[in-house]
Protein backbone atom coordinates (compact mmCIF):
# COMPACT_ATOMS: atom_id res chain seq x y z
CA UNK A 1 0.00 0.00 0.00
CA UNK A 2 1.09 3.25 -1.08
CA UNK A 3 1.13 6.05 1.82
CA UNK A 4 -0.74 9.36 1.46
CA UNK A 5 1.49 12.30 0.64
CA UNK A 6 2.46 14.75 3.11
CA UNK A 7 0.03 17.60 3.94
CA UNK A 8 1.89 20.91 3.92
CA UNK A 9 1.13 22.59 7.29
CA UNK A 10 1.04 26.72 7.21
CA UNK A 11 3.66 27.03 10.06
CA UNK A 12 5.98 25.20 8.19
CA UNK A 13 6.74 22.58 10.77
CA UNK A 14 7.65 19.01 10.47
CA UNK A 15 4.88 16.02 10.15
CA UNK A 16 3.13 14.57 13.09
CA UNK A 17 5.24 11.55 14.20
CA UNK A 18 3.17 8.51 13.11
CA UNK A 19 3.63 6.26 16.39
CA UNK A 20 0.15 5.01 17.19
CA UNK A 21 0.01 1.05 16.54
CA UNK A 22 -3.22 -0.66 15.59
CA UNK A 23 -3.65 -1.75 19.14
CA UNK A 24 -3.15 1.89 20.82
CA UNK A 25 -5.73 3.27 17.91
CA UNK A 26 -7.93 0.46 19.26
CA UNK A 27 -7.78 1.56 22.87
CA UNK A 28 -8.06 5.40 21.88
CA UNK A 29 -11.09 4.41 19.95
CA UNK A 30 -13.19 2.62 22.88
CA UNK A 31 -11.04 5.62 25.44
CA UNK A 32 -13.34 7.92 23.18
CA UNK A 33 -16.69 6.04 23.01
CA UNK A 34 -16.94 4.22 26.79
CA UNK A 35 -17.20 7.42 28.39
CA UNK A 36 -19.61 9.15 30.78
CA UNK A 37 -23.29 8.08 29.13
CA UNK A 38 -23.25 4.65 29.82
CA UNK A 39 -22.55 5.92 33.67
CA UNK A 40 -25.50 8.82 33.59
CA UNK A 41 -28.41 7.59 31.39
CA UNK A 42 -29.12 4.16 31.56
CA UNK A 43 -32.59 5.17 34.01
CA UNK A 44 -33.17 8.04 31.87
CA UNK A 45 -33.61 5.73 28.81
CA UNK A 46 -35.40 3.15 30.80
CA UNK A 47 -37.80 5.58 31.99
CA UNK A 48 -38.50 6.40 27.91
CA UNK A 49 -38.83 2.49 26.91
CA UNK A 50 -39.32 0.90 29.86
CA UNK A 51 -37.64 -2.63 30.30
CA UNK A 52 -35.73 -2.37 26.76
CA UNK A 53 -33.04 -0.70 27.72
CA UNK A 54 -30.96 -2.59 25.66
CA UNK A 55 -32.80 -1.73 22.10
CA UNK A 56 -31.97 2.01 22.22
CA UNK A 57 -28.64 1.11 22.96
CA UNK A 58 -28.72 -1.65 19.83
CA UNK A 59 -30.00 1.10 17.80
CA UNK A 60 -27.35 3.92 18.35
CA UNK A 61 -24.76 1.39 17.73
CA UNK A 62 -26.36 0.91 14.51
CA UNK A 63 -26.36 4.75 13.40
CA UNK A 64 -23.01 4.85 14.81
CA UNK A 65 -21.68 2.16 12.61
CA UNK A 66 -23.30 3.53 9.66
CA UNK A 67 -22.09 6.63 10.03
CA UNK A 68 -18.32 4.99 11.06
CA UNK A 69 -17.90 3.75 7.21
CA UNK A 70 -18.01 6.85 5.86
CA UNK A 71 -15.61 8.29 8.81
CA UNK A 72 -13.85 5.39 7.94
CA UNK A 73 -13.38 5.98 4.08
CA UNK A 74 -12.81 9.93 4.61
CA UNK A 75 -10.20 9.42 7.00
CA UNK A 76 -8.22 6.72 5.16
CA UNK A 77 -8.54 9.05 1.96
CA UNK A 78 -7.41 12.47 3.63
CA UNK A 79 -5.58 10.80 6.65
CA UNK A 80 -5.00 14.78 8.18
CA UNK A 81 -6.39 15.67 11.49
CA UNK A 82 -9.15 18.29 10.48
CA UNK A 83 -11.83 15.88 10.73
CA UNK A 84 -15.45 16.34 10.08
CA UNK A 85 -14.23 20.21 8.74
CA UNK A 86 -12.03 18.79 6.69
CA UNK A 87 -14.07 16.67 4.95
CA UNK A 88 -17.13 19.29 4.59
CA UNK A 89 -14.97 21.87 3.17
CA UNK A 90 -13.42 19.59 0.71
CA UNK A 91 -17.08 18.16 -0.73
CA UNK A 92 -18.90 21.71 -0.99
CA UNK A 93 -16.30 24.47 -0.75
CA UNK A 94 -17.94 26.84 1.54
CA UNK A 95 -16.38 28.52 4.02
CA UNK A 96 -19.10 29.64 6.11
CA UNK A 97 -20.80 25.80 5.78
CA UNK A 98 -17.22 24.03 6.74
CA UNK A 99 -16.64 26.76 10.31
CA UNK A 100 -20.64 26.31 11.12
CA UNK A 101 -20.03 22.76 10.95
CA UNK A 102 -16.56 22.84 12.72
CA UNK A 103 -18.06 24.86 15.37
CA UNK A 104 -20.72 22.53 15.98
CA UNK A 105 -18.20 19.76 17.33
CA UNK A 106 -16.62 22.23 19.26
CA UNK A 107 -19.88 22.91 20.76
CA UNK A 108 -21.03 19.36 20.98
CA UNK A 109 -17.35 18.58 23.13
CA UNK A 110 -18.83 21.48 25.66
CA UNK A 111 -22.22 20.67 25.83
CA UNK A 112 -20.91 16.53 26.23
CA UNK A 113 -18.24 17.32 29.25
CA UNK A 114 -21.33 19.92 30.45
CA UNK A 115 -23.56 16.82 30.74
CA UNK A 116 -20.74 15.03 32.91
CA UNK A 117 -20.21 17.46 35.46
CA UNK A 118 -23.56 16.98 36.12
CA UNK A 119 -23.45 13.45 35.87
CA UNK A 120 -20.46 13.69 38.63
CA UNK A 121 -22.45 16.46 40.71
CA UNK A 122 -26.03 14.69 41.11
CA UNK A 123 -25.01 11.22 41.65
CA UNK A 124 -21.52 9.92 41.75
CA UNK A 125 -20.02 12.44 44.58
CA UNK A 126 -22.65 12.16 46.83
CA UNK A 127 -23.01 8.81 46.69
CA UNK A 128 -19.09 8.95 47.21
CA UNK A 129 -19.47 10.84 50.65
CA UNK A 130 -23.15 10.19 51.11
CA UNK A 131 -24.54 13.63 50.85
CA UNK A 132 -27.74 14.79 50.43
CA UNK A 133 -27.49 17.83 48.42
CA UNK A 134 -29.95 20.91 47.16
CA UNK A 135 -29.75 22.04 43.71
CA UNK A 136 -27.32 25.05 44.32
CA UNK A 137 -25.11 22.99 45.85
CA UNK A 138 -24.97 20.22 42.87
CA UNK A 139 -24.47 23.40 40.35
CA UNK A 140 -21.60 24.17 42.45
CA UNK A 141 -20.14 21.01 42.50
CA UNK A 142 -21.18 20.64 38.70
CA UNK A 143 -18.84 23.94 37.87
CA UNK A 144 -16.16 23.38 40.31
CA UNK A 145 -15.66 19.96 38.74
CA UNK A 146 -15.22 21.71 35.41
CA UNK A 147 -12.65 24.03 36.83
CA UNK A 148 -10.55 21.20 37.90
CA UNK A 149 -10.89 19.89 34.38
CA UNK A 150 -9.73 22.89 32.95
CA UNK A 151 -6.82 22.95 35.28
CA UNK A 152 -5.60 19.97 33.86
CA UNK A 153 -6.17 20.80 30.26
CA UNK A 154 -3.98 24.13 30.90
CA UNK A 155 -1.48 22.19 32.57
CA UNK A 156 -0.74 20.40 29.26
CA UNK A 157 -1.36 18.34 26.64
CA UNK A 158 0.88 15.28 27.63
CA UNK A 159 0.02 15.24 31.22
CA UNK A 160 -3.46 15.13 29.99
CA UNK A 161 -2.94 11.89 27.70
CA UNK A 162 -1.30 10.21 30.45
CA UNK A 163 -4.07 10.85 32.46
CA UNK A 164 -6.53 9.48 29.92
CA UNK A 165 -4.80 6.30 29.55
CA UNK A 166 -5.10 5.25 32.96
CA UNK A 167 -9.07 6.72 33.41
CA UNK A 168 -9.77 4.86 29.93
CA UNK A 169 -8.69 1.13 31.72
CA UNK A 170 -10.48 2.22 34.79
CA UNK A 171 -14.15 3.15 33.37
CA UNK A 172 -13.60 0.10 31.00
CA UNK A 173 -13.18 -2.38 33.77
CA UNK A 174 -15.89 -0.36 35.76
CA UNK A 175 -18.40 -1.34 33.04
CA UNK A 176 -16.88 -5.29 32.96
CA UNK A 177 -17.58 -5.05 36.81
CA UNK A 178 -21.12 -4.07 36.44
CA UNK A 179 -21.58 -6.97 33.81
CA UNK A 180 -19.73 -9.88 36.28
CA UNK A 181 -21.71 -8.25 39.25
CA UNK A 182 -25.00 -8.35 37.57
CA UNK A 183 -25.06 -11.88 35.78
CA UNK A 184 -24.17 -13.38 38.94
CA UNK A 185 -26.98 -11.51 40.68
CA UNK A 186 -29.01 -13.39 37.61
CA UNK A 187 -27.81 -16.91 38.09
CA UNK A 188 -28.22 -16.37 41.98
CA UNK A 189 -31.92 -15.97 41.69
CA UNK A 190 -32.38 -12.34 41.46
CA UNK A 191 -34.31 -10.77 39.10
CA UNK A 192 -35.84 -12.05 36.08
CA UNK A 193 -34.35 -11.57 32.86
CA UNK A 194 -37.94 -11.70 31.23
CA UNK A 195 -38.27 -8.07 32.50
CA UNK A 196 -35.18 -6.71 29.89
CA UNK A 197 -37.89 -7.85 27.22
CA UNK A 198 -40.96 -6.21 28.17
CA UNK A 199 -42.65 -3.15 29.08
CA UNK A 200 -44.99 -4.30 31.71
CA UNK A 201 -43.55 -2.78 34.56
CA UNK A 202 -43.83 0.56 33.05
CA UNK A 203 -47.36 -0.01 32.19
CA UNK A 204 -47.87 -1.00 35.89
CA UNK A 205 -46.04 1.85 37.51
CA UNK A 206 -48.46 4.00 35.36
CA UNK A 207 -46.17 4.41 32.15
CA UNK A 208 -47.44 4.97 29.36
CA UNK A 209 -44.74 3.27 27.23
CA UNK A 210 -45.81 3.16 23.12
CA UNK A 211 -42.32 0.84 21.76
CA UNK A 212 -41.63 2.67 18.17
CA UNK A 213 -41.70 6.43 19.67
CA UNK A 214 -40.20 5.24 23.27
CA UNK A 215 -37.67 3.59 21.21
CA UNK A 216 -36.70 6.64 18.87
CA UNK A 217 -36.99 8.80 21.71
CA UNK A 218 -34.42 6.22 23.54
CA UNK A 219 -31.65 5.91 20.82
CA UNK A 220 -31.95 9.81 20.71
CA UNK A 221 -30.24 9.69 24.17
CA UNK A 222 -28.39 6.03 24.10
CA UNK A 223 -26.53 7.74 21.08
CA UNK A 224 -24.88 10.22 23.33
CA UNK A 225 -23.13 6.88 24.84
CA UNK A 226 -21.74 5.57 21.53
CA UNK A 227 -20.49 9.29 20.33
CA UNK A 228 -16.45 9.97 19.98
CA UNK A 229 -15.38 7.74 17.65
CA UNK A 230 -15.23 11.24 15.64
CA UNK A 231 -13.02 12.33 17.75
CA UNK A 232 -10.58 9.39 16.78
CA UNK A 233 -9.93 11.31 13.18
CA UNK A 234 -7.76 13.69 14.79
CA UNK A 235 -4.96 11.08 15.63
CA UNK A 236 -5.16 9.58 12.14
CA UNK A 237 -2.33 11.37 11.20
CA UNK A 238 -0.38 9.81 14.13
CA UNK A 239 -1.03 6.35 12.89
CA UNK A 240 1.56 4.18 12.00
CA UNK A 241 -0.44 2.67 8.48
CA UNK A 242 -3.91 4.31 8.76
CA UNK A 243 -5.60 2.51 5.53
CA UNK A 244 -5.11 -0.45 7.62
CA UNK A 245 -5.43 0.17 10.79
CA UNK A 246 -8.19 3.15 11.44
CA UNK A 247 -10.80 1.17 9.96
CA UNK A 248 -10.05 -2.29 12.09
CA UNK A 249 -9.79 -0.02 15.00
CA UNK A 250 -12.78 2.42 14.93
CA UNK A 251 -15.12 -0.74 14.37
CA UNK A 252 -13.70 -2.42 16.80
CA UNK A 253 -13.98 0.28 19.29
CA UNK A 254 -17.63 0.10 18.25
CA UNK A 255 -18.19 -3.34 18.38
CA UNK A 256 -16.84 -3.70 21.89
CA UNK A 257 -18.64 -0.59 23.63
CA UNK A 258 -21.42 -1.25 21.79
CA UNK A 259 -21.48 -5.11 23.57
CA UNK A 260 -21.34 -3.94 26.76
CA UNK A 261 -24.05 -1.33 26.46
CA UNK A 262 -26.33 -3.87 25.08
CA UNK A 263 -25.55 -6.46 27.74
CA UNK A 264 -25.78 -3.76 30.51
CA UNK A 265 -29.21 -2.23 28.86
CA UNK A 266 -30.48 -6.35 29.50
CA UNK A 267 -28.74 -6.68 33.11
CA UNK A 268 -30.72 -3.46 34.64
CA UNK A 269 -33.69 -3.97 33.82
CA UNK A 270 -33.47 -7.65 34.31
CA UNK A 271 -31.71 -7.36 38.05
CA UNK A 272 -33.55 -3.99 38.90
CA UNK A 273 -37.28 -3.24 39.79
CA UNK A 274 -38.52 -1.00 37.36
CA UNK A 275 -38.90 1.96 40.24
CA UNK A 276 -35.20 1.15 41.05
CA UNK A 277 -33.87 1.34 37.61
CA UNK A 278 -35.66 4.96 36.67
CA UNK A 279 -34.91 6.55 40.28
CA UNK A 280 -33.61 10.27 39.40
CA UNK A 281 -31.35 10.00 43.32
CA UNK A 282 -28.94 7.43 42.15
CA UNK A 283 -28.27 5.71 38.46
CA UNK A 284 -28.48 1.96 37.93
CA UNK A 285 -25.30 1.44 38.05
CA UNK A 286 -25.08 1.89 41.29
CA UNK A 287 -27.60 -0.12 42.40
CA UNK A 288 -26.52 -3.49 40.50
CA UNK A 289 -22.97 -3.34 42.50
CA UNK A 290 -24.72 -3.80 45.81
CA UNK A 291 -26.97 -7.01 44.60
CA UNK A 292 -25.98 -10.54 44.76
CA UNK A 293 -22.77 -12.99 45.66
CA UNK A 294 -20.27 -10.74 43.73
CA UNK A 295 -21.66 -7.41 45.65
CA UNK A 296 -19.01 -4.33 46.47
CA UNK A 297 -19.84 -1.16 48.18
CA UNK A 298 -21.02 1.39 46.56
CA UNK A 299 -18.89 3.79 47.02
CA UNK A 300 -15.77 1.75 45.06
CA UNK A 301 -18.12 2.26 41.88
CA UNK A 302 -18.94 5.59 43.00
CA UNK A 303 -15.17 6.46 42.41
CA UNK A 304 -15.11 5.05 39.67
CA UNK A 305 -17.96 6.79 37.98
CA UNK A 306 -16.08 10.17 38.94
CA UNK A 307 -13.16 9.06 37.55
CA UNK A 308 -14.94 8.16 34.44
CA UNK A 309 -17.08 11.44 34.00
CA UNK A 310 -13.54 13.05 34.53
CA UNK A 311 -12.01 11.25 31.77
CA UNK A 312 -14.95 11.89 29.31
CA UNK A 313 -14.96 15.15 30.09
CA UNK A 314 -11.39 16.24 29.59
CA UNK A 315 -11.43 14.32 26.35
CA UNK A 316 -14.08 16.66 25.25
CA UNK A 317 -12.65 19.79 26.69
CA UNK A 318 -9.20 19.07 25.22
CA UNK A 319 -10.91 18.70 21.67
CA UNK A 320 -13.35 21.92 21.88
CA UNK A 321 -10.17 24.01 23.36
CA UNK A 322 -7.83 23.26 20.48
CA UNK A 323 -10.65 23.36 17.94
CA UNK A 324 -11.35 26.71 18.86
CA UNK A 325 -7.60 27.60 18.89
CA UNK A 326 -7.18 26.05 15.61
CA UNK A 327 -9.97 28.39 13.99
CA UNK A 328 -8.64 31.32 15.61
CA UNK A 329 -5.36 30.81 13.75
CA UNK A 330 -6.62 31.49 10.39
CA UNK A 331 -9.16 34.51 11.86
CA UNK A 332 -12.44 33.45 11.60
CA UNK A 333 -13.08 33.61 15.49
CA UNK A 334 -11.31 36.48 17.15
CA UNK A 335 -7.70 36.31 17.03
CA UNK A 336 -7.34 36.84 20.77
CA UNK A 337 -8.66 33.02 21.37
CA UNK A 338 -5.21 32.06 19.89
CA UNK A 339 -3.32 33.07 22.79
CA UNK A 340 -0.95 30.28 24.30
CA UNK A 341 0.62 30.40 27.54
CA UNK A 342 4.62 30.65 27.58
CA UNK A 343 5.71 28.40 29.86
CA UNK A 344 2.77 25.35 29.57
CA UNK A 345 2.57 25.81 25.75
CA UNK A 346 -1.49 25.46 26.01
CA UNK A 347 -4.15 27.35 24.58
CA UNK A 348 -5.26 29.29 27.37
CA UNK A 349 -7.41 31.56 26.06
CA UNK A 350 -9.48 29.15 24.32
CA UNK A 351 -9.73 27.25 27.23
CA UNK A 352 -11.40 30.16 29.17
CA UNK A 353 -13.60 30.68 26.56
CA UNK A 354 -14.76 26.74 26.17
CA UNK A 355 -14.86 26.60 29.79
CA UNK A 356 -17.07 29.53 29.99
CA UNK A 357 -19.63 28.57 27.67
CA UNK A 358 -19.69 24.76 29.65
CA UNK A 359 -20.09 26.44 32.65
CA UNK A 360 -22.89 28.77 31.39
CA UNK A 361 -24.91 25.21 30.26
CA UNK A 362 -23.84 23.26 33.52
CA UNK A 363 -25.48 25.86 35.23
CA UNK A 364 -28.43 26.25 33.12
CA UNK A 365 -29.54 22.03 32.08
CA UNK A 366 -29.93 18.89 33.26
CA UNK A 367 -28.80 15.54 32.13
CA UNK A 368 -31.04 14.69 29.92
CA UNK A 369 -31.02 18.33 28.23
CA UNK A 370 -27.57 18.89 27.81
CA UNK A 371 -27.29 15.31 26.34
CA UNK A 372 -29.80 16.07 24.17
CA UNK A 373 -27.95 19.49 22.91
CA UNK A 374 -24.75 16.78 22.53
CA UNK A 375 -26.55 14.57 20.12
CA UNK A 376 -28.66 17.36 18.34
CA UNK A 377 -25.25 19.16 17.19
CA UNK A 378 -23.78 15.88 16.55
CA UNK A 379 -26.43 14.86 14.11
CA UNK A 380 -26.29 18.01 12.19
CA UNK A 381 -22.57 16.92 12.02
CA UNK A 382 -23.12 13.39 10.76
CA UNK A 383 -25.56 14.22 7.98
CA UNK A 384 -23.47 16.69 6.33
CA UNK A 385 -20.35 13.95 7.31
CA UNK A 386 -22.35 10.98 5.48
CA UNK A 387 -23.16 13.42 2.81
CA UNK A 388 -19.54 14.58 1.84
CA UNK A 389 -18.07 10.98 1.75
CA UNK A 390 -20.55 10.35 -1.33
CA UNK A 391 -20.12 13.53 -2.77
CA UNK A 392 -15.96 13.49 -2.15
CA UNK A 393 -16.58 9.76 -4.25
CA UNK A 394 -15.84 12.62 -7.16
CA UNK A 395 -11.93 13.31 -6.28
CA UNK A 396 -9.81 9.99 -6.40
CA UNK A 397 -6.57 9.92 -4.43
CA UNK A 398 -3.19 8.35 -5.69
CA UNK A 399 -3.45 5.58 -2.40
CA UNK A 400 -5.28 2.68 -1.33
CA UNK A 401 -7.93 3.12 1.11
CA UNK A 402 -11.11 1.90 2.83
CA UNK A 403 -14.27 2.21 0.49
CA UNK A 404 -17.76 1.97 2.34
CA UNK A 405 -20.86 0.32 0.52
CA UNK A 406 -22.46 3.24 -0.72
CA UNK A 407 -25.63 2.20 0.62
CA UNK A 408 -24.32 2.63 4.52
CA UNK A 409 -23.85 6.20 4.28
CA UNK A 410 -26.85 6.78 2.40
CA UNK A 411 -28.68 5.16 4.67
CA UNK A 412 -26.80 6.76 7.67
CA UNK A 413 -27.50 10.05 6.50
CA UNK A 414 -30.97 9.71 6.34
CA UNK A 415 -31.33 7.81 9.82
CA UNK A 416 -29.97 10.98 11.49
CA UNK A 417 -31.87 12.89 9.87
CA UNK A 418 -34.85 11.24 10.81
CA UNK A 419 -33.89 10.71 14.06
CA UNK A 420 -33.03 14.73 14.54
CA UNK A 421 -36.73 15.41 12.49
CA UNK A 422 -38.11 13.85 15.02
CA UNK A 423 -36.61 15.25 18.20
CA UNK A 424 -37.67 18.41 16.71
CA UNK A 425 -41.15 17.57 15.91
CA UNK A 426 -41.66 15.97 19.38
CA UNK A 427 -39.88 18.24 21.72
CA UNK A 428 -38.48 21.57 19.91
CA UNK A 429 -37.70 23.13 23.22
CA UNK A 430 -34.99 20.42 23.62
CA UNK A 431 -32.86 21.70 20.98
CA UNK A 432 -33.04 25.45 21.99
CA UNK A 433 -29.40 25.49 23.62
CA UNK A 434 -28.41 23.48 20.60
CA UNK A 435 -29.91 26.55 18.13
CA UNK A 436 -27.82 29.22 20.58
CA UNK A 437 -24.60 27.82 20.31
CA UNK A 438 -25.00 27.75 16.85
CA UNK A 439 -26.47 31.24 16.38
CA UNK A 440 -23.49 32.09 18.35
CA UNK A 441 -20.98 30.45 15.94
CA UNK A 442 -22.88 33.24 13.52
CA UNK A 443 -22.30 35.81 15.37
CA UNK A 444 -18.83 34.91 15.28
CA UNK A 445 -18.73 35.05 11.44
CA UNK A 446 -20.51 37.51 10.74
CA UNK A 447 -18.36 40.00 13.28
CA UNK A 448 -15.19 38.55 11.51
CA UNK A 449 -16.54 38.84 8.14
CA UNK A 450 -17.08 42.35 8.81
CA UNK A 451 -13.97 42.92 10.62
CA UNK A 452 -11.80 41.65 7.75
CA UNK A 453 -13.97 42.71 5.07
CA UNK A 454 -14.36 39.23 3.63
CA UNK A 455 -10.79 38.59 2.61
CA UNK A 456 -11.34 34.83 3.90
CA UNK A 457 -12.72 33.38 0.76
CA UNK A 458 -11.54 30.37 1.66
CA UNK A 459 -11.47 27.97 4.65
CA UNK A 460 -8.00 26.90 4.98
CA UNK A 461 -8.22 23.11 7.20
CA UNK A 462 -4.89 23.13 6.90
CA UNK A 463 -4.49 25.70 9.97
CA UNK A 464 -6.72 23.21 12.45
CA UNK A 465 -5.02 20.17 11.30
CA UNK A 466 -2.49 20.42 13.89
CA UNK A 467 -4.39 21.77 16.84
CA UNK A 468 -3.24 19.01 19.27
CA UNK A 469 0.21 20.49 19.35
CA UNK A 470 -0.33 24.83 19.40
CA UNK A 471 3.64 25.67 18.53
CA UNK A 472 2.28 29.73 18.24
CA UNK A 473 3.84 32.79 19.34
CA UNK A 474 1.90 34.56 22.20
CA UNK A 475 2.05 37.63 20.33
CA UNK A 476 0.13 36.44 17.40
């Protein structure tokens, strides 16, 4: 196989080193997608579908491997780290189109690691240290947690990917745990695995559950637990032999998260009364550790859901941060949020301003809303995604590289489509926050486009394809 030529970067530094194996592309891949949803919304979807957990969860995965082949081809064909921009600027050529869609991951990475401090504020600490806490106080914790992870993402980048390593193995195995722990719960008599096939006991509890909306309305939230394998493009060009191994890698990542959210979506509702497994105080999760022969206490799994959120949400925070330094570089959001610190090399003006706009929707959403705002800007994302890789089918490249069945995309373009028509038809006031960050991405443009009188006529991916590594001057 022929390698991809070089891209030529606009600071005129050397390529990325390409040092990632298959089997540390593997692990970043499932360090992406096992993150903080499985922890925060298994009752959430259970109180939409009832006992079927596990079917929104089989659904998502299915949208998420659709839209993975044509992640999959674009990434082997233009193996730079632009991602999703990248690809959207290079099938329609239109600047404003590729930043709106840019800055909708950015936003989607705050609006995900907004949804975890929550997730670490309203159930994880205090069942940690057993507190009992008012709403002010969980906003508190919710934004102090975010400080901390902005501390570390200042600190720097490596410190950070050492840190991710180790909370990737430990929310893995926490999710293993909660499978081992609840199947021997099972074969010791508790429970009844019937109940992870019906909706009975959401009919009883006076639910009224109807399967094909509950279900839509389901995978609209179990997505949020299969999203970041996007995120994975921006290592591609880190990867030893990327035709090979992205592909193997990213569906694999899939395949394995995807497995233990299905299995866990049958084990709640299965070991769980349904009143138990939709109680708003704690999360399932929780309450499977402390049933049967294999039980722990609660408050070992407690640390590990922190520890978890934490991981997902610095993952998300790094991303947004350098995103938005990387579009500050070429000008098309103010300059000044391509500041980097001296001494810790970071972006630390785009940090504040990421940081600032999670805390603003920590403080103003709950779970369930700010997940929502996650998946709404991620399926705008994904449709124009699918989209490009059929329209991009136009401009061959001189290497080998992975070719999806035209069908998959097709199909996953119109499945997110669908699946965002009907959030919106059923509950437009869910994807208000979703409309703001966006109309503030405009605002953004528009005051740029004015300020430099339109001399950007053309979105340059080139200047966010390095983001990870911000080598600028502070006086730029």
């Amino acid at each position: 196989m022929s390698t991809a030529p070089a891209t030529a970067v606009p600071t005129g530094d050397p390529p990325l080193k390409r040092a990632i194996s298959r089997n540390m592309l593997l692990l970043f891949v499932v360090g992406d997608v096992v993150g903080g949803g499985i922890y925060t919304l298994v009752g959430t979807i259970g109180a939409e579908v009832g006992g079927v957990v596990w079917l929104p969860f089989a659904c998502a995965l299915a949208l998420a491997v659709l839209t993975a082949t044509a992640y999959a081809e674009l990434v082997t064909k233009y193996p730079q780290a632009a991602g999703a921009a990248l690809y959207v600027n290079k099938a329609f050529r239109k600047p404003f189109f590729t930043f709106m869609v840019a800055f909708a991951v950015m936003c989607s990475g705050i609006a995900s690691a907004s949804t975890l401090s929550r997730g670490v504020a309203e159930t994880y600490l205090p069942q940690l240290f057993n507190w009992t806490l008012g709403e002010g106080a969980t906003i508190g914790i919710a934004l102090g947690f975010l400080l901390v992870v902005a501390a570390v993402n200042f600190r720097g980048i490596s410190e950070s990917v050492r840190i991710n390593v180790v909370l990737t193995i430990i929310e893995v195995l926490g999710l293993v745990l909660i499978v081992v722990i609840g199947t021997a719960a099972l074969l010791d008599g508790i429970g009844d695995v019937g109940n992870a096939f019906s909706t009975a006991e959401a009919k009883e509890a006076g639910h009224d559950v109807s399967l094909i909306p509950a279900v839509l309305a389901g995978t609209a939230l179990a997505f949020y637990a299969l999203i970041g394998f996007e995120d994975s493009v921006n290592v591609a060009e880190e990867a030893k032999d990327p035709g090979r191994d992205y592909p193997r890698a990213l569906f694999g990542g899939l395949l394995i998260a995807g497995t233990l959210y299905v299995v866990i979506g049958i084990i709640a509702p299965a070991v769980l009364s349904y009143t138990d497994l939709i109680d708003e105080s704690t999360t399932p999760l929780l309450s499977i550790v402390e049933l049967g022969p294999l039980s722990i206490d609660v408050r070992i799994f407690a640390a590990i859901g922190v520890l978890a959120l934490i991981n997902g949400a610095l993952i998300n925070m790094i991303m947004a941060s350098r995103l938005t330094y990387g579009m500050a570089r070429q000008r098309i959001v103010p300059a000044f949020f391509g500041r980097v610190h001296r001494t810790r090399r970071t972006p630390w003006a785009a940090i504040l301003f990421t940081t600032g706009l999670a805390l603003i929707l920590t403080a103003t959403g709950d779970i369930s809303d700010l997940a929502t705002t996650t998946t709404t800007l991620l399926l705008v994302v994904f449709i124009t995604v699918n989209i490009s890789v059929l329209v991009l089918r136009s401009d061959p490249v001189d290497h080998d590289h992975f070719v999806a069945p035209t069908l998959l995309p097709a199909i996953g373009a119109v499945a997110a489509l669908a699946l965002l028509v009907h959030r919106v038809a059923n509950d437009p006031e869910q994807i208000v926050r979703a409309l703001l960050l966006l109309g503030l991405g405009l605002i953004f443009w528009l005051a740029n486009y004015v300020a430099t009188r339109g001399q950007h006529d053309e979105f340059d991916t080139g200047m966010i394809e390095k983001i990870e590594n911000p080598d600028i001057d502070e006086t730029r």
